[in-house]
C-alpha atoms as a PDB file:
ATOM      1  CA  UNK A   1       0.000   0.000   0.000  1.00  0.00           C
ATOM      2  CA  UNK A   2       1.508   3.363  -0.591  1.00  0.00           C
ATOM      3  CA  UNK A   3       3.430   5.228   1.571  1.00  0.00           C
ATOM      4  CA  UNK A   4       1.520   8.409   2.893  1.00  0.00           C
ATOM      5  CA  UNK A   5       4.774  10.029   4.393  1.00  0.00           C
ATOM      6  CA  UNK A   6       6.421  10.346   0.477  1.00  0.00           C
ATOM      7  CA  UNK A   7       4.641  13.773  -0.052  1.00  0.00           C
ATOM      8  CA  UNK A   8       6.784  16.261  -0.815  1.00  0.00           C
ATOM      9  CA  UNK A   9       6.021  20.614  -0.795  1.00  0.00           C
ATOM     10  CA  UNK A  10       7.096  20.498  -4.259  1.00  0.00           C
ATOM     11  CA  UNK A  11       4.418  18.057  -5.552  1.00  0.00           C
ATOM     12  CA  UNK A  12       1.884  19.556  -7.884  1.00  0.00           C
ATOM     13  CA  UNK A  13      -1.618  21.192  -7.030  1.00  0.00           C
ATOM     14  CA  UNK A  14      -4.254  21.089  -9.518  1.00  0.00           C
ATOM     15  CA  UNK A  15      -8.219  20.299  -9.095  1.00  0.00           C
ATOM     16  CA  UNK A  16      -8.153  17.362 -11.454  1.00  0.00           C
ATOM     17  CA  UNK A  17      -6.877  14.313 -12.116  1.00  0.00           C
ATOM     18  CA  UNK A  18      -6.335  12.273 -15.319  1.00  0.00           C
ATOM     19  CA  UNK A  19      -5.492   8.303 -16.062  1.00  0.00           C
ATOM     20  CA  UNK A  20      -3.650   7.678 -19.343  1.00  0.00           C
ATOM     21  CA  UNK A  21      -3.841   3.878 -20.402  1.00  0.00           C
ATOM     22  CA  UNK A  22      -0.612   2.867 -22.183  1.00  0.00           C
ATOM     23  CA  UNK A  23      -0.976  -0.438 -20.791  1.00  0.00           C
ATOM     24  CA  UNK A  24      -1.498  -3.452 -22.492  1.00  0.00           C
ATOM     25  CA  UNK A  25      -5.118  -4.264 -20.330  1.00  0.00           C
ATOM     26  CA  UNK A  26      -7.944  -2.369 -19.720  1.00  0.00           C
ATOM     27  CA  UNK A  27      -7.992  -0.836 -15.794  1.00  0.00           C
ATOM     28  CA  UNK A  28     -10.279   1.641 -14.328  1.00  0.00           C
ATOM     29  CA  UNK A  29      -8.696   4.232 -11.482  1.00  0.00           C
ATOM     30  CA  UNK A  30      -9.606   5.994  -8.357  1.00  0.00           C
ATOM     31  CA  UNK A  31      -8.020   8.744  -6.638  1.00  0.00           C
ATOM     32  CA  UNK A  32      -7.098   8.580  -2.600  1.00  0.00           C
ATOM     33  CA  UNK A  33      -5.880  10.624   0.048  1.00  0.00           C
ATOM     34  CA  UNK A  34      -4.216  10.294   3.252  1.00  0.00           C
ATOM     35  CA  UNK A  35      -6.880   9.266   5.426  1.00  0.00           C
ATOM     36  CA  UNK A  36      -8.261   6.657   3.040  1.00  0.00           C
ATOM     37  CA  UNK A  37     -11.175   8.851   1.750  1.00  0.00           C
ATOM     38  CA  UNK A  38     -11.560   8.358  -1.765  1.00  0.00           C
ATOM     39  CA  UNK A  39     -13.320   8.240  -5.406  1.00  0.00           C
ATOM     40  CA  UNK A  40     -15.237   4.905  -6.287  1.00  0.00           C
ATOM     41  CA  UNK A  41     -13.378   3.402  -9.057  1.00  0.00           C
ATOM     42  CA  UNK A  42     -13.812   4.886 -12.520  1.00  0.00           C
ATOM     43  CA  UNK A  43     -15.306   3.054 -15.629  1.00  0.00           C
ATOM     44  CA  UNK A  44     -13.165   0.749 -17.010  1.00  0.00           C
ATOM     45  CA  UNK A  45     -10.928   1.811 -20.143  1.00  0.00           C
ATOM     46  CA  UNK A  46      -8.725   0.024 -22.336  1.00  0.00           C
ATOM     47  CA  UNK A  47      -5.165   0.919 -24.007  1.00  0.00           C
ATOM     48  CA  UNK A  48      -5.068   4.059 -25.590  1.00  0.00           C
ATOM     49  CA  UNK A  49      -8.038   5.987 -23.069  1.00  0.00           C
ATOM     50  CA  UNK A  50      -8.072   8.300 -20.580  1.00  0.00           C
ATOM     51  CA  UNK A  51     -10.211   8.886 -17.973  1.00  0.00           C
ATOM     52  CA  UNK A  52     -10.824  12.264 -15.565  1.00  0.00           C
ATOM     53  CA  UNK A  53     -11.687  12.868 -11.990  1.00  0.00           C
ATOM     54  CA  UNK A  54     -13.028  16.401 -12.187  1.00  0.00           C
ATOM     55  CA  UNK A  55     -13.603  19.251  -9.109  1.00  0.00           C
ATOM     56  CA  UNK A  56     -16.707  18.442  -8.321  1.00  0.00           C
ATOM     57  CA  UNK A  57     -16.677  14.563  -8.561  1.00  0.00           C
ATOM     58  CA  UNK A  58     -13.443  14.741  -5.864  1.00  0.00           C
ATOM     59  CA  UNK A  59     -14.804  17.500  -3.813  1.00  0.00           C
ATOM     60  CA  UNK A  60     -18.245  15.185  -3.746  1.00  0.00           C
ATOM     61  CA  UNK A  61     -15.815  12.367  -2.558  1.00  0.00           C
ATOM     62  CA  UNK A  62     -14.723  14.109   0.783  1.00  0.00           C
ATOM     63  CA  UNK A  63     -11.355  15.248  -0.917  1.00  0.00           C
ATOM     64  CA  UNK A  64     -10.702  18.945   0.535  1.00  0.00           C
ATOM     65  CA  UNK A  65      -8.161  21.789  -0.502  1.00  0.00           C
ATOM     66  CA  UNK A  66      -4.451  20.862   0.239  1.00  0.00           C
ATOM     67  CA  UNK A  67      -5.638  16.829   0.827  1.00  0.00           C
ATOM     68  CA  UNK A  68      -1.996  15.156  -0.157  1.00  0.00           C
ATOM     69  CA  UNK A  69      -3.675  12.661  -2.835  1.00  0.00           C
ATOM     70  CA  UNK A  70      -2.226   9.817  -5.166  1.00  0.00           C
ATOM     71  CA  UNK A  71      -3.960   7.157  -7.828  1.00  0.00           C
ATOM     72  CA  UNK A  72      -4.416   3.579  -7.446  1.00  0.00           C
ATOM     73  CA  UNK A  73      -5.872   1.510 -10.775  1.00  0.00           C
ATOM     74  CA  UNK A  74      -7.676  -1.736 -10.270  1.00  0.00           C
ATOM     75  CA  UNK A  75      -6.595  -3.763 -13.871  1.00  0.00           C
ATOM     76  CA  UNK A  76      -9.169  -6.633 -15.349  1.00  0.00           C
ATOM     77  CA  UNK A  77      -7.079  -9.903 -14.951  1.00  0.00           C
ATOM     78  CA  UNK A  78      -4.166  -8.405 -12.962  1.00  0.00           C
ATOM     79  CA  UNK A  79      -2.918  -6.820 -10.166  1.00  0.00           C
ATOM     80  CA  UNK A  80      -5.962  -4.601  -7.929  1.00  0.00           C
ATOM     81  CA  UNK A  81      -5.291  -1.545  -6.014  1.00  0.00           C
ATOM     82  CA  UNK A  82      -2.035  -0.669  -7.410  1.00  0.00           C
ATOM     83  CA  UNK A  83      -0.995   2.882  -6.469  1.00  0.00           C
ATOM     84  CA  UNK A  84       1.302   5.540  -7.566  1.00  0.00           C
ATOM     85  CA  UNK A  85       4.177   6.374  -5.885  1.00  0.00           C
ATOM     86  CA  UNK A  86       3.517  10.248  -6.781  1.00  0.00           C
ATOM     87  CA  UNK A  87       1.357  12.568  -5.201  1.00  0.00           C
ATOM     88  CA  UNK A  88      -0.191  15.669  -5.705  1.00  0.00           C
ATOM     89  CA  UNK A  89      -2.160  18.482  -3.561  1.00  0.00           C
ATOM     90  CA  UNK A  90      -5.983  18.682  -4.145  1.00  0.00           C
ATOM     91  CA  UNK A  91      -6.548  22.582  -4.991  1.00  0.00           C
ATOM     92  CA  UNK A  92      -9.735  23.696  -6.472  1.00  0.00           C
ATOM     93  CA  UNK A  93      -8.850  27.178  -7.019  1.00  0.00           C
ATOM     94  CA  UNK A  94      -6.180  25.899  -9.622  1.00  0.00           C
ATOM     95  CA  UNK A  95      -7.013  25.363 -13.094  1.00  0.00           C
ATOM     96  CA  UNK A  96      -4.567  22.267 -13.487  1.00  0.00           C
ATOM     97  CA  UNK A  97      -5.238  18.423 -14.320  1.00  0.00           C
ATOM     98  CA  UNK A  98      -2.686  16.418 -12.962  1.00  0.00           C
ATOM     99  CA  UNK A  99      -1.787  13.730 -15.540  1.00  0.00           C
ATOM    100  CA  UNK A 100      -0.698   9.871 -14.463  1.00  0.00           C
ATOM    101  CA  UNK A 101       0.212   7.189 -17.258  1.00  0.00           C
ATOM    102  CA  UNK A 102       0.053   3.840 -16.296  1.00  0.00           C
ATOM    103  CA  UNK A 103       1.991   1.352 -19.376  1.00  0.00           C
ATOM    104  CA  UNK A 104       3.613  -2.215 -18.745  1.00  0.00           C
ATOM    105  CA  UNK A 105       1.936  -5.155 -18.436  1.00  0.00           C
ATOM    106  CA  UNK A 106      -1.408  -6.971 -16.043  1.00  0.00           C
ATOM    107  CA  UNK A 107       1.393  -8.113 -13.982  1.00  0.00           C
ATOM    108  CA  UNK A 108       3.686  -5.813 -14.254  1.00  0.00           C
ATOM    109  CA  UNK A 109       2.403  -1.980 -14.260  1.00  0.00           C
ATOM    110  CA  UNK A 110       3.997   1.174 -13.413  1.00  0.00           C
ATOM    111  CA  UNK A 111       2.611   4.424 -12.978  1.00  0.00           C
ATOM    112  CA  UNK A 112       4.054   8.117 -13.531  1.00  0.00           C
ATOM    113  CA  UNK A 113       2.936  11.275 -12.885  1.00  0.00           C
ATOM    114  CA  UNK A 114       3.949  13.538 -15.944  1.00  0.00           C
ATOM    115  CA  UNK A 115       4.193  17.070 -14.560  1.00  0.00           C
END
């Protein structure tokens, strides 16, 4: 399970939050913070998709301004609630998406955060 102590003051702030699937399976995501509040999971997409968290859907899931927040993808017929090891500061005032991409394999995933 991640690591809530890796935030740094020079992660990113933005008020969304984007999945990129370069994988080779189809996943769906969610979006967490520190004190295991969180998005349900999003719809699943395959290779090639992305899929957005906006404002209002993490403000309606308990996620406040300045909540230290990562990602964490669930992918069909391979490894479930696998996180990033990247986070970034919830800030609705900002006009940012935060971008992850998620490529490798069912077994074998790795996520990135692409600033």
């Amino acid at each position: 399970m991640h690591d809530a102590g890796s935030t740094t003051p020079t992660d990113p702030r933005g008020s969304a939050v984007s999945a990129r699937n370069d994988g080779g399976f189809v996943m769906q995501f969610a979006v967490v913070c520190q004190d295991d509040r969180m998005t349900s999971m999003s719809s699943r997409f395959a290779i090639g998709n992305t899929e957005t968290w906006n404002k209002a859907a993490l403000q309606a899931a308990g996620i406040k301004a300045n909540d230290s927040c990562w990602v964490v993808a669930d992918i069909v017929a391979g490894k479930k609630n696998f996180d990033a090891d990247q986070n970034f500061f919830f800030d609705p005032t900002s006009n940012k998406t935060i971008v992850y991409r998620i490529a490798g394999t069912t077994l074998n995933p790795n996520w990135k955060r692409v600033d």
